[in-house]
C-alpha atoms as a PDB file:
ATOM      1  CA  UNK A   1       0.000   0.000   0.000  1.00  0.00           C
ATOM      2  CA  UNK A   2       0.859   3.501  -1.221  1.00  0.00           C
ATOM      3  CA  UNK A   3       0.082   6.402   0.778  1.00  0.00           C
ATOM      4  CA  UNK A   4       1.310  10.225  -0.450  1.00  0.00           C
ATOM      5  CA  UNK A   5       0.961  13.178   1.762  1.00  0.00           C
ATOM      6  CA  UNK A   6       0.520  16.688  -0.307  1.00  0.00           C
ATOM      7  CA  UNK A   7      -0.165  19.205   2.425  1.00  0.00           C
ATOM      8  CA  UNK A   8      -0.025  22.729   1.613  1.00  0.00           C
ATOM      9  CA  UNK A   9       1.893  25.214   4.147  1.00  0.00           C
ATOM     10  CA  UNK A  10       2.211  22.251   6.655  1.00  0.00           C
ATOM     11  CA  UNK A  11       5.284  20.923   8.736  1.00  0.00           C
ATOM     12  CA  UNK A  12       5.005  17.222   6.630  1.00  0.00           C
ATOM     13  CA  UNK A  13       8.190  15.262   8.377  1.00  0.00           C
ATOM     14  CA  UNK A  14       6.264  15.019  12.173  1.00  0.00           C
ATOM     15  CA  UNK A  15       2.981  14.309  10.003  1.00  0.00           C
ATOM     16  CA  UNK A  16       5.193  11.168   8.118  1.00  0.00           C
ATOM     17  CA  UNK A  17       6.798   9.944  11.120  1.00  0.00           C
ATOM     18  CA  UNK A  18       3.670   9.442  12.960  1.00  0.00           C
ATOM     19  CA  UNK A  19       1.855   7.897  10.130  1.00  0.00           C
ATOM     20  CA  UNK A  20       4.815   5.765   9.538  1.00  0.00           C
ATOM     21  CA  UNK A  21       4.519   4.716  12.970  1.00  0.00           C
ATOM     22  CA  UNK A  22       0.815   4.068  12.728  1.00  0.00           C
ATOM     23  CA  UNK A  23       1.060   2.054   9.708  1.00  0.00           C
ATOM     24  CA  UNK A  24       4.088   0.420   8.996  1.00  0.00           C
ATOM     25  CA  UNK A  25       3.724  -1.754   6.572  1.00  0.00           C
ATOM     26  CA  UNK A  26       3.065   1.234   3.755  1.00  0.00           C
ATOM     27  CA  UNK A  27       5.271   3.373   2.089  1.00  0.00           C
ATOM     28  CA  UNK A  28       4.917   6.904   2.958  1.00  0.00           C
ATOM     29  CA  UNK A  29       5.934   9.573   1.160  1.00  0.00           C
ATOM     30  CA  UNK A  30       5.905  13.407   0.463  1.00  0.00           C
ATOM     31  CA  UNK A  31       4.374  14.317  -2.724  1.00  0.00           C
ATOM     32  CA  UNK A  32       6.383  15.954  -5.454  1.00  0.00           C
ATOM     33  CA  UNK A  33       5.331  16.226  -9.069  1.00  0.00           C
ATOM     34  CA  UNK A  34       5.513  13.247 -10.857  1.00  0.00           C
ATOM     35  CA  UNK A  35       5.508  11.657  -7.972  1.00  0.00           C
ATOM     36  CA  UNK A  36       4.871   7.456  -8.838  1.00  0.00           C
ATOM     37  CA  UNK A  37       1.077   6.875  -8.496  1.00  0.00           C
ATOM     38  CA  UNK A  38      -0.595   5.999  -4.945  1.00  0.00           C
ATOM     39  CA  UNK A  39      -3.348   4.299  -3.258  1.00  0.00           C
ATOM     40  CA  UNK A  40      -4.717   6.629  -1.087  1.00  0.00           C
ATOM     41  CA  UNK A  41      -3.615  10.366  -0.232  1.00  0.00           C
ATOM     42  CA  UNK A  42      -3.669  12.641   2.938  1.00  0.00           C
ATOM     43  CA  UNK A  43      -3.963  16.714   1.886  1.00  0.00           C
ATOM     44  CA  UNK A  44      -4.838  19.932   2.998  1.00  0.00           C
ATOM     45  CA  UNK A  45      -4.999  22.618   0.327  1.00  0.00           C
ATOM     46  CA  UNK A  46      -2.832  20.345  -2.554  1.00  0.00           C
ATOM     47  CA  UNK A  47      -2.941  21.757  -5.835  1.00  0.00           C
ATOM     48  CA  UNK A  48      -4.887  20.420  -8.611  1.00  0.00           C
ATOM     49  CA  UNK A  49      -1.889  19.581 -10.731  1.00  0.00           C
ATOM     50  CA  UNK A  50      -1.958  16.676  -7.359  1.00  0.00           C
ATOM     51  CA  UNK A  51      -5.142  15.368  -8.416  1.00  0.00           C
ATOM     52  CA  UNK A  52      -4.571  15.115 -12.458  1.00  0.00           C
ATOM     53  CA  UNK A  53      -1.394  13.236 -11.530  1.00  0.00           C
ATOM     54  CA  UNK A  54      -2.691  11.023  -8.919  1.00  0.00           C
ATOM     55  CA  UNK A  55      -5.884  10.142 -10.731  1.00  0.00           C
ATOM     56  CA  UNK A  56      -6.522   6.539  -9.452  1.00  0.00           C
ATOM     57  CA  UNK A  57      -6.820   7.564  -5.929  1.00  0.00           C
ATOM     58  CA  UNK A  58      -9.040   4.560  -3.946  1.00  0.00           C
ATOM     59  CA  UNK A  59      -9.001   7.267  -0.736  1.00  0.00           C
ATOM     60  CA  UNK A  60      -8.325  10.986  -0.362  1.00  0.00           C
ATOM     61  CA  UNK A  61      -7.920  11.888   3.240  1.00  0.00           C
ATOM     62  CA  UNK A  62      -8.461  15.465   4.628  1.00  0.00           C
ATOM     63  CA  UNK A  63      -6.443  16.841   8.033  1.00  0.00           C
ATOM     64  CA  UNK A  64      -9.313  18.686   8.839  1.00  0.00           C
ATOM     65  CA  UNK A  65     -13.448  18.909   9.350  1.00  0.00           C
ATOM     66  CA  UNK A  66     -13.816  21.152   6.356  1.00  0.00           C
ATOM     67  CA  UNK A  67     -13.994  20.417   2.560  1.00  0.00           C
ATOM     68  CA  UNK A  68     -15.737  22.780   0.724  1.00  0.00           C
ATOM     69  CA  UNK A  69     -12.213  23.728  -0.909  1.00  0.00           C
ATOM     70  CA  UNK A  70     -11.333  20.725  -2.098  1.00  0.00           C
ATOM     71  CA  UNK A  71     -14.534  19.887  -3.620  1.00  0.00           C
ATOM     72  CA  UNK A  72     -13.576  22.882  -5.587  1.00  0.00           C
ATOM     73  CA  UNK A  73     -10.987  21.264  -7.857  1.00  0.00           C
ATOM     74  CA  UNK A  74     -11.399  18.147 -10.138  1.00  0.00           C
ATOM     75  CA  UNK A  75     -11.173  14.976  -7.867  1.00  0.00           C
ATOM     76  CA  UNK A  76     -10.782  11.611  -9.184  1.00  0.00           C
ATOM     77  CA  UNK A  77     -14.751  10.230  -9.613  1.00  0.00           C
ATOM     78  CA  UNK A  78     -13.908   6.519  -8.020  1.00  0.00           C
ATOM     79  CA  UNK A  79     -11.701   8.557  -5.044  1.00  0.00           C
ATOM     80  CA  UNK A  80     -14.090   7.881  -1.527  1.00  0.00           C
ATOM     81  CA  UNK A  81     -13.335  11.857  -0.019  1.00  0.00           C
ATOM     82  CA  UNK A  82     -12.911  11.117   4.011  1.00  0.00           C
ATOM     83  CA  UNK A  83     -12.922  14.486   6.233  1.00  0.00           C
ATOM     84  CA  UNK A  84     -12.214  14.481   9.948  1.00  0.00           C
ATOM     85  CA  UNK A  85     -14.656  13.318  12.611  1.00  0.00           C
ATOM     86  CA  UNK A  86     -13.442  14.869  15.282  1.00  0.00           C
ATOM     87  CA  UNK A  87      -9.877  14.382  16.514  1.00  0.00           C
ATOM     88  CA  UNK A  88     -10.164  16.055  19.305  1.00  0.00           C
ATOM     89  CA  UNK A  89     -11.314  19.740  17.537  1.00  0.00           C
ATOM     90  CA  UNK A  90     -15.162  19.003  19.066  1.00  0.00           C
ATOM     91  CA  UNK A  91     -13.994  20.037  22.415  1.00  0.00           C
ATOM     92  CA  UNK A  92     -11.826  23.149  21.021  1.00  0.00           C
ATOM     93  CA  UNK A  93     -14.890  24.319  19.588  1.00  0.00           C
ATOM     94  CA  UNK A  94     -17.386  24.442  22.700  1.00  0.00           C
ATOM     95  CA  UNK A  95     -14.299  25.889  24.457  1.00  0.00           C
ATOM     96  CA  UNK A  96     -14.113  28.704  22.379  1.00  0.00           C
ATOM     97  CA  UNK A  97     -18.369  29.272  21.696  1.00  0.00           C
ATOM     98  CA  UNK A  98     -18.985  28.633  25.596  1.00  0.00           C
ATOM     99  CA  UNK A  99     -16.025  31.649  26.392  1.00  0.00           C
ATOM    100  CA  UNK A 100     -17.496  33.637  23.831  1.00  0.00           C
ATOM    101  CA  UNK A 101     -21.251  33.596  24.764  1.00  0.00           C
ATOM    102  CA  UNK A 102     -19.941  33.899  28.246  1.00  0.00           C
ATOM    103  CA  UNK A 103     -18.128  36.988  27.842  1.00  0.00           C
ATOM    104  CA  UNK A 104     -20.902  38.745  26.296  1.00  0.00           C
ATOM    105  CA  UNK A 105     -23.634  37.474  28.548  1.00  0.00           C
ATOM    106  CA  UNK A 106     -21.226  38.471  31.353  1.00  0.00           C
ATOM    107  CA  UNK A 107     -20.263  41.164  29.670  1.00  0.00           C
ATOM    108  CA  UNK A 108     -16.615  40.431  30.768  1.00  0.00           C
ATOM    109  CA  UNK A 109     -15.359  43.321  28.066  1.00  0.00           C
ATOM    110  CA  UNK A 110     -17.172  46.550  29.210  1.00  0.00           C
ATOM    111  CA  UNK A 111     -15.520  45.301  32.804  1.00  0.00           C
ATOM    112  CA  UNK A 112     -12.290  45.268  31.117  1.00  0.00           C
ATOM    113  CA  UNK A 113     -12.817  48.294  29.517  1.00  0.00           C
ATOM    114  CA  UNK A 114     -13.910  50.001  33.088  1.00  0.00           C
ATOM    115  CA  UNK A 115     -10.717  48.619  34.401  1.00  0.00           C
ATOM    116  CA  UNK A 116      -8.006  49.689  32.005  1.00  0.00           C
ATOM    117  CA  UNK A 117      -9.644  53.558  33.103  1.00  0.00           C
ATOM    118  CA  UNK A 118      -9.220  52.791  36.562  1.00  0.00           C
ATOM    119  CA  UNK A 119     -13.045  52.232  37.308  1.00  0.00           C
ATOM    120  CA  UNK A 120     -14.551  50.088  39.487  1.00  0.00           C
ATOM    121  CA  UNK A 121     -17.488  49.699  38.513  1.00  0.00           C
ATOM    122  CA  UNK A 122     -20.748  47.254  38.859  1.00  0.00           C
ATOM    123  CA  UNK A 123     -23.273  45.909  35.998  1.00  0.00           C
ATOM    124  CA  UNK A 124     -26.736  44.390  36.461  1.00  0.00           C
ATOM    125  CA  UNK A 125     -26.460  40.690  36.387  1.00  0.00           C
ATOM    126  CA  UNK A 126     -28.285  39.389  32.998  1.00  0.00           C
ATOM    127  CA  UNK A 127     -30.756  36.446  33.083  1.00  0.00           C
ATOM    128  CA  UNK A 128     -29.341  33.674  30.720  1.00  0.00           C
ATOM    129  CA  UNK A 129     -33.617  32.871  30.375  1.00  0.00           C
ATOM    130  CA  UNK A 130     -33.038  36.092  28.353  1.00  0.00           C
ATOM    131  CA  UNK A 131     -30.078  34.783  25.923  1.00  0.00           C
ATOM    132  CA  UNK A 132     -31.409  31.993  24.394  1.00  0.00           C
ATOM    133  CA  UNK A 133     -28.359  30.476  22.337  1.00  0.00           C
ATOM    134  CA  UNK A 134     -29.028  29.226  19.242  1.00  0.00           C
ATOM    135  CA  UNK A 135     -26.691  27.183  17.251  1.00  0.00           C
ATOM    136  CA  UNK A 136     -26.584  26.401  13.200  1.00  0.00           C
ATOM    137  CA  UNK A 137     -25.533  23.353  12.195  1.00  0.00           C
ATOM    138  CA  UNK A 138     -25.650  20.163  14.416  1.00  0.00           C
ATOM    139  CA  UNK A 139     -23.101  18.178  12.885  1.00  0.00           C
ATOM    140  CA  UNK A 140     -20.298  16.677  15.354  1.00  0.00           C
ATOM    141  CA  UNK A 141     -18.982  19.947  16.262  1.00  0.00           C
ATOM    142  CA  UNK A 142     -22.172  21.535  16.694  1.00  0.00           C
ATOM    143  CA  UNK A 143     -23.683  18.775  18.291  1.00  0.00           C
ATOM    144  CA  UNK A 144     -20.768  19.235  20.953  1.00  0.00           C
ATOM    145  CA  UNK A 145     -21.234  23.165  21.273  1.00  0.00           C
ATOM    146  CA  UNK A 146     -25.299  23.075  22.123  1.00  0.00           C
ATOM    147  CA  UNK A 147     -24.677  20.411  24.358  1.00  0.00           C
ATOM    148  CA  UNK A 148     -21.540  22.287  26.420  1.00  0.00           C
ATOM    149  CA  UNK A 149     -24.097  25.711  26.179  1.00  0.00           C
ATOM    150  CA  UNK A 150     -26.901  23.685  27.356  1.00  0.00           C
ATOM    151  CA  UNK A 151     -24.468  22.401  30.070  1.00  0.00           C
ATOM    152  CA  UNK A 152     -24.256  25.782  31.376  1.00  0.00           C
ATOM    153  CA  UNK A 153     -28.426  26.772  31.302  1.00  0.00           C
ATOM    154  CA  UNK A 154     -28.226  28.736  28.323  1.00  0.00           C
ATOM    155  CA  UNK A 155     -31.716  28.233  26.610  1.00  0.00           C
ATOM    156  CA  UNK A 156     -29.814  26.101  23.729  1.00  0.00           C
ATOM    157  CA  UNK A 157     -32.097  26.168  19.659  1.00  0.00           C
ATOM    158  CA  UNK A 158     -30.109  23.921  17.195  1.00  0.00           C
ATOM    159  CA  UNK A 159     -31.207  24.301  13.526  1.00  0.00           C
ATOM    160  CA  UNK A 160     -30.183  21.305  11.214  1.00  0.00           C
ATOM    161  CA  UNK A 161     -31.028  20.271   7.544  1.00  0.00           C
ATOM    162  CA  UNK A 162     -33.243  17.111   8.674  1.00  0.00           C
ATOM    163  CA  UNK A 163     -34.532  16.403  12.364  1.00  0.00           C
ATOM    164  CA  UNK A 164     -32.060  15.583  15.163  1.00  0.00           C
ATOM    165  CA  UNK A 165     -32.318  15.382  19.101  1.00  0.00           C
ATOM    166  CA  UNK A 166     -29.969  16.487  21.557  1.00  0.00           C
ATOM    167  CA  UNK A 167     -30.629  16.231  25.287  1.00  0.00           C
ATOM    168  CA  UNK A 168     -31.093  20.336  26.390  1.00  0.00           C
ATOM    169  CA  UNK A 169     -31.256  21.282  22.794  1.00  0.00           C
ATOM    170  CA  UNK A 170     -34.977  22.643  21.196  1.00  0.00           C
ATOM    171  CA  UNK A 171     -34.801  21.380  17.361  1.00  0.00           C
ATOM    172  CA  UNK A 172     -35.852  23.105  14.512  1.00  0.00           C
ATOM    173  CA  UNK A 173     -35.114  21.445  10.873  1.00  0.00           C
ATOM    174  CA  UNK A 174     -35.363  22.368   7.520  1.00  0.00           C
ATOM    175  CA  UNK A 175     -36.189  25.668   5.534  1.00  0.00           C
ATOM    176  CA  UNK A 176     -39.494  25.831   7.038  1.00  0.00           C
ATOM    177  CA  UNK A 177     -38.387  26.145  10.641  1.00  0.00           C
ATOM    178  CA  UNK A 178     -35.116  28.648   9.699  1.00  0.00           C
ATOM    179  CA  UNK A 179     -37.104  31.467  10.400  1.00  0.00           C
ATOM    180  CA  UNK A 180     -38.765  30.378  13.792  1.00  0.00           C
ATOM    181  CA  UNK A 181     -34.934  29.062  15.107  1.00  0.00           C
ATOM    182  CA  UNK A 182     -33.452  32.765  13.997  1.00  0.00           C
ATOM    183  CA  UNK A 183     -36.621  34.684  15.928  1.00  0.00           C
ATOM    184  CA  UNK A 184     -36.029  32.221  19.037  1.00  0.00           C
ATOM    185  CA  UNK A 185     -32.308  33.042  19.285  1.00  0.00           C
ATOM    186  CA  UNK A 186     -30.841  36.246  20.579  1.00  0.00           C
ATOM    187  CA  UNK A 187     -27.066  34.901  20.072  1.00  0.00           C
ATOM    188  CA  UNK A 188     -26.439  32.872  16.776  1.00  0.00           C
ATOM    189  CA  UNK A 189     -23.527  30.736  16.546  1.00  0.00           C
ATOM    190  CA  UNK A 190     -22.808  29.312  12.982  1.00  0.00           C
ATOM    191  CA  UNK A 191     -21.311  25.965  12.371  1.00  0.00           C
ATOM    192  CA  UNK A 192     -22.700  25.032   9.085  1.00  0.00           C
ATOM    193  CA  UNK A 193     -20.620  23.486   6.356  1.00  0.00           C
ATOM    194  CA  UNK A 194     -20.225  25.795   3.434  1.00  0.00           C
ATOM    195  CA  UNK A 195     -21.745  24.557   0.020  1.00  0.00           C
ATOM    196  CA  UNK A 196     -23.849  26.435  -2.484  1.00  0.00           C
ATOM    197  CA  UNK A 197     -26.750  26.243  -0.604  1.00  0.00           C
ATOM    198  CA  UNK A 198     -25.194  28.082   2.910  1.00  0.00           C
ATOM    199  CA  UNK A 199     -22.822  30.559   1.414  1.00  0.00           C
ATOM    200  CA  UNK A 200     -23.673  33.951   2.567  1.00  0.00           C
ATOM    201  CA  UNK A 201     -26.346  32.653   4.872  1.00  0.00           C
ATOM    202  CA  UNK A 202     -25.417  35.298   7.553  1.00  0.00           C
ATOM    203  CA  UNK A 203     -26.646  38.644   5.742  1.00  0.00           C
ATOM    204  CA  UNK A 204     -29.118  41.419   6.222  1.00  0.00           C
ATOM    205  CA  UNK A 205     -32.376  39.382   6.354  1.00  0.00           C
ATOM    206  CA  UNK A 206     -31.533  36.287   8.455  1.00  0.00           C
ATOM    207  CA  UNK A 207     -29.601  38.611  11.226  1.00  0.00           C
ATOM    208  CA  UNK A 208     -32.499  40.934  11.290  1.00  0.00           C
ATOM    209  CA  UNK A 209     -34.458  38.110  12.308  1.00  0.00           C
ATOM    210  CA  UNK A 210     -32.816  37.331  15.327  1.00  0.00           C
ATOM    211  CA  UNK A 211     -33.975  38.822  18.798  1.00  0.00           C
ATOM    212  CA  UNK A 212     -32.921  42.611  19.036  1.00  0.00           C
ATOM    213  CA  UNK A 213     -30.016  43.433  20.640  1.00  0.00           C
ATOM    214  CA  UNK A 214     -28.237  40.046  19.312  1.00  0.00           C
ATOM    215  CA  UNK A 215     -24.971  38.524  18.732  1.00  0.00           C
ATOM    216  CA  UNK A 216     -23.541  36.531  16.251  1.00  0.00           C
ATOM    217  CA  UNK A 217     -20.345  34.136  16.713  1.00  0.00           C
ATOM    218  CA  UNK A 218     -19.570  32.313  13.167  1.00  0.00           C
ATOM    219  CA  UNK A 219     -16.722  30.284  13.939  1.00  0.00           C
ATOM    220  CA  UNK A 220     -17.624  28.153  10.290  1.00  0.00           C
ATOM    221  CA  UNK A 221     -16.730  29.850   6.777  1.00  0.00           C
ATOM    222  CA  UNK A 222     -15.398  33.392   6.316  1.00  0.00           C
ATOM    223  CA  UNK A 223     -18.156  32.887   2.845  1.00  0.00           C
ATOM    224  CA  UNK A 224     -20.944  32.017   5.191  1.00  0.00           C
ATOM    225  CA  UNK A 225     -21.318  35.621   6.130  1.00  0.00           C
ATOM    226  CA  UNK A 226     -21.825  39.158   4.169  1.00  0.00           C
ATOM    227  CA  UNK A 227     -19.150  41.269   5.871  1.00  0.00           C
ATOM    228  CA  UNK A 228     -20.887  44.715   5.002  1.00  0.00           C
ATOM    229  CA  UNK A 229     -24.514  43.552   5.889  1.00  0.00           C
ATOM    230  CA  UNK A 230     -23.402  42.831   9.587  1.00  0.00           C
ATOM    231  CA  UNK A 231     -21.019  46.009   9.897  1.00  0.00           C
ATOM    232  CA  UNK A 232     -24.499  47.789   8.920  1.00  0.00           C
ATOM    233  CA  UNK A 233     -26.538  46.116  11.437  1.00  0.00           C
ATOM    234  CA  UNK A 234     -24.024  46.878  14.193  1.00  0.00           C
ATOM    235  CA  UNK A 235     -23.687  50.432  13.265  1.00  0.00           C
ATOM    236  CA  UNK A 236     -27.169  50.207  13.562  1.00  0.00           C
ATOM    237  CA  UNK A 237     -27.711  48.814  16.778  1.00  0.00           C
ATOM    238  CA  UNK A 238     -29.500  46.150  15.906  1.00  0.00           C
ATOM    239  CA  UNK A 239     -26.734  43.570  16.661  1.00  0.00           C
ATOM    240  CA  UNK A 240     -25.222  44.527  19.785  1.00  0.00           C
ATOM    241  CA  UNK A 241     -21.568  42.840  18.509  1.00  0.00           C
ATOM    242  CA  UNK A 242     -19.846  39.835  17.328  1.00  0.00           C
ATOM    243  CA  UNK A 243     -16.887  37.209  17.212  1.00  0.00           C
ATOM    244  CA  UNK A 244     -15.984  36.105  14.477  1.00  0.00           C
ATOM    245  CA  UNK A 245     -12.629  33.723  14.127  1.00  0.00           C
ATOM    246  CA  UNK A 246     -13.254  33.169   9.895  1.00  0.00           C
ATOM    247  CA  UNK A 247     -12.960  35.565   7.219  1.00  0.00           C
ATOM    248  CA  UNK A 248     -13.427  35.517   3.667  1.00  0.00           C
ATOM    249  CA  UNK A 249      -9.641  36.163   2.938  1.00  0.00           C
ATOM    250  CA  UNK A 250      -7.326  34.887   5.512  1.00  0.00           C
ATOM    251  CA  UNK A 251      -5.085  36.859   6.813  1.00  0.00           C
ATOM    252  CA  UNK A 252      -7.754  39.145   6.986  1.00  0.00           C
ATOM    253  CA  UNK A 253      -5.727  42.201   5.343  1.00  0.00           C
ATOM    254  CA  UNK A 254      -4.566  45.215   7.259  1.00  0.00           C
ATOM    255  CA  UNK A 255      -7.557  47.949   5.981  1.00  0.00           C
ATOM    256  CA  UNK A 256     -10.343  45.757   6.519  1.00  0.00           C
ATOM    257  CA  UNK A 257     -12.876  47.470   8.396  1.00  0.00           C
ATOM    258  CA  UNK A 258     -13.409  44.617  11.013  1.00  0.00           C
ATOM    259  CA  UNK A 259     -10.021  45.406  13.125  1.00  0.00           C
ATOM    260  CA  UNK A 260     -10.967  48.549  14.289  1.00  0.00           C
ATOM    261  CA  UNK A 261     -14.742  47.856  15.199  1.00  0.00           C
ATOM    262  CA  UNK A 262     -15.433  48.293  18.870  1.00  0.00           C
ATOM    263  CA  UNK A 263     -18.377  45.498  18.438  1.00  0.00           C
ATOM    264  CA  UNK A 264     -15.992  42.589  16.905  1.00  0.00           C
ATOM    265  CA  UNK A 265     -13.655  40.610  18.676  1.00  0.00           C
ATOM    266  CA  UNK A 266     -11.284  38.427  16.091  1.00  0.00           C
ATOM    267  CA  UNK A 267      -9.702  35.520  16.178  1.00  0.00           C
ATOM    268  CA  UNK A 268      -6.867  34.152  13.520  1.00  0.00           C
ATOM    269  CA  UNK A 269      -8.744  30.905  12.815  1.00  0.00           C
ATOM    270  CA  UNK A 270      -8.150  29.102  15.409  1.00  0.00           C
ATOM    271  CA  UNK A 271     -11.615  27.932  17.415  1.00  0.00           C
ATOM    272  CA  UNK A 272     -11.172  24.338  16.609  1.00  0.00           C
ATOM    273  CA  UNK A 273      -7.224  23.427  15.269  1.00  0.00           C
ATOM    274  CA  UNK A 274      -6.287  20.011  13.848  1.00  0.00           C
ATOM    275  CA  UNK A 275      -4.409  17.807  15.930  1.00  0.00           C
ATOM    276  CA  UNK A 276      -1.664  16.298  14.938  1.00  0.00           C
ATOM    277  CA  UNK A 277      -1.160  13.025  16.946  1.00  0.00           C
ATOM    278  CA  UNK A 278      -4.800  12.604  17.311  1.00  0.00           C
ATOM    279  CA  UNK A 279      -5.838  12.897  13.496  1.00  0.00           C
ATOM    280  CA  UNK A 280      -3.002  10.299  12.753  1.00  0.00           C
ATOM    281  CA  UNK A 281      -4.336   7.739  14.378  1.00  0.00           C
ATOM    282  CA  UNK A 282      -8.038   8.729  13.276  1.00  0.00           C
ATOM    283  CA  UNK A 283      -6.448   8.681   9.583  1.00  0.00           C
ATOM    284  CA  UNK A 284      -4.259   5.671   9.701  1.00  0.00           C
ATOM    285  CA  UNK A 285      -7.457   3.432  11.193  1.00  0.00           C
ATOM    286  CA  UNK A 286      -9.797   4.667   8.512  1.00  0.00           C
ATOM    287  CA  UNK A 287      -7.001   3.552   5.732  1.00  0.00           C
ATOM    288  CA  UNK A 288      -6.557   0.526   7.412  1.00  0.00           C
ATOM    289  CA  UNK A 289     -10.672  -0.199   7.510  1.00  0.00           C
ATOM    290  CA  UNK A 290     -10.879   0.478   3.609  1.00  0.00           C
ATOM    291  CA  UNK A 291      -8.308  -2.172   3.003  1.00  0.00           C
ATOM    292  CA  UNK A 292     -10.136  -4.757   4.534  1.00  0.00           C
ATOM    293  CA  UNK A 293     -13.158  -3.753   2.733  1.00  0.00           C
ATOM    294  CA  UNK A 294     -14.942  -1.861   5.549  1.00  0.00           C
ATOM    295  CA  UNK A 295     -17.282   1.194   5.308  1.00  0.00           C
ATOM    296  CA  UNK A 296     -15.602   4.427   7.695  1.00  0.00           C
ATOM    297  CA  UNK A 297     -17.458   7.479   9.222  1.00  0.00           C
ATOM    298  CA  UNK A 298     -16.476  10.547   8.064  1.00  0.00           C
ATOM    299  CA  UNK A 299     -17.055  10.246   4.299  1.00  0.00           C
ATOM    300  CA  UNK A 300     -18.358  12.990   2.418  1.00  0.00           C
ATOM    301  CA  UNK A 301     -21.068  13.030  -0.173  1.00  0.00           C
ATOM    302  CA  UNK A 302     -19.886  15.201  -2.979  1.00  0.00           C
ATOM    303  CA  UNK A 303     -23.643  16.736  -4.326  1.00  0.00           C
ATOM    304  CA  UNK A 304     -24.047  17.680  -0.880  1.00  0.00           C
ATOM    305  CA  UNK A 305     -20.707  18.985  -0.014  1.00  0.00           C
ATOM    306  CA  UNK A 306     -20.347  17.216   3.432  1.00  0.00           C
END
């Protein structure tokens, strides 16, 4: 068995010794043009000169949750696309939503604020009956953040494409319930995928929808959300502020209006980051499983771009 590793701006030799180590009877390798053909591949952002080369590909494996970019080049039709489960970025990502919701509902930054001017100062506690939390998307990583929220008596909404149930979590499903789940939620947390169907989801009409006074955390796709529609509903007043950790170009550059706005905190894209050790072993038992013939989680349906 063949296995080539093409990952773009990524320290490869730890990533080769581990897999090495996890499965040693393949040969491992890092992937250079014309490179001798493979059996399965691991990649983050390869090129698609990768793909054109490597075009009998049984498995293409991704180091991370995410695929919407490369379902954007030409893959190989009999390739089975695997994306991450987990590996360990589930709890990452109700770390980061939980802090997040926290410090606004606490409102932990107009104390810090107070403080750095040498105020000591008092603000009337909030009622978390008041901030119900609602959260978009309920795949493994969303499942995990309305579940830690709930965990802390936030009134948790989770939206999905077709029906699920979480313990704590009120359901809504489908286009027909999107607008009751927005109008139920005063802070919105995105963690959909991004395909056709959810880019710019996040714009004027869907965060007008939400309870006044809201706030939005989209810790998902930079393309999920129209930057100038929420800078306009913050000016506004109508959101009262946001976190946002993705961005439509990435760094986000140096003039963009976001880094200056009082009502956004930023992150560099890193709610939820890929771990190493943990993903090898995730990766190296799902190559091992479609050896022997065995159906794996984690494999994404092209048409519906998770």
């Amino acid at each position: 068995m063949k296995i080539t590793f093409c990952c773009t701006n990524t320290d490869a030799q730890p990533w080769l010794e581990g897999l090495r180590a996890a499965l040693p009877q393949a040969q491992i390798s890092l992937w250079q043009p014309g490179a001798a053909p493979a059996d399965h591949a691991i990649v983050w952002a390869p090129p698609q000169q990768f793909f054109d080369e490597q075009s009998q590909l049984k498995g293409i494996f991704a180091i991370g949750a995410g695929v919407d970019a490369l379902l954007k080049l030409d893959l190989p039709e009999q390739s089975v696309l695997v994306r991450l489960d987990d590996a360990g970025m589930a709890v990452q990502m109700a770390e980061y939503v939980c802090q997040a919701v926290i410090r606004h509902f606490r409102e932990l930054d107009l104390y810090a604020q107070d403080i750095s001017a040498g105020q000591w100062t008092f603000h009337k506690p909030r009622q978390r009956v008041d901030f119900p939390v609602g959260v978009l998307g309920l795949g493994v990583l969303g499942a995990r953040v309305a579940q830690a929220l709930a965990h802390f008596e936030f009134p948790v909404n989770g939206w999905s494409r077709t029906p699920k149930v979480l313990e704590g979590v009120k359901g809504f499903h489908g286009p027909a319930q999107f607008n009751d789940f927005l109008a139920s939620s005063r802070v919105l947390v995105n963690l959909l995928p991004l395909t056709a169907e959810t880019s710019n989801i996040l714009n004027h009409a869907s965060l007008s929808r939400l309870q006044p006074g809201a706030y939005l955390i989209n810790v998902a796709r930079g393309a999920h959300l129209v930057e100038q529609d929420l800078l306009a509903l913050l000016d506004s007043e109508q959101l009262a502020g946001a976190t946002l950790d993705v961005f439509r170009v990435e760094p986000l550059p140096l003039d963009h209006p976001f880094w200056q706005h009082p009502k956004i905190t930023l992150t560099p894209h890193t709610s939820a980051r890929t771990l190493r050790e943990t993903s090898i072993a995730q990766i190296a038992g799902k190559i091992a499983a479609l050896q022997r013939g065995e159906t794996v989680a984690g494999v994404v349906e092209r048409v519906r771009g998770y």
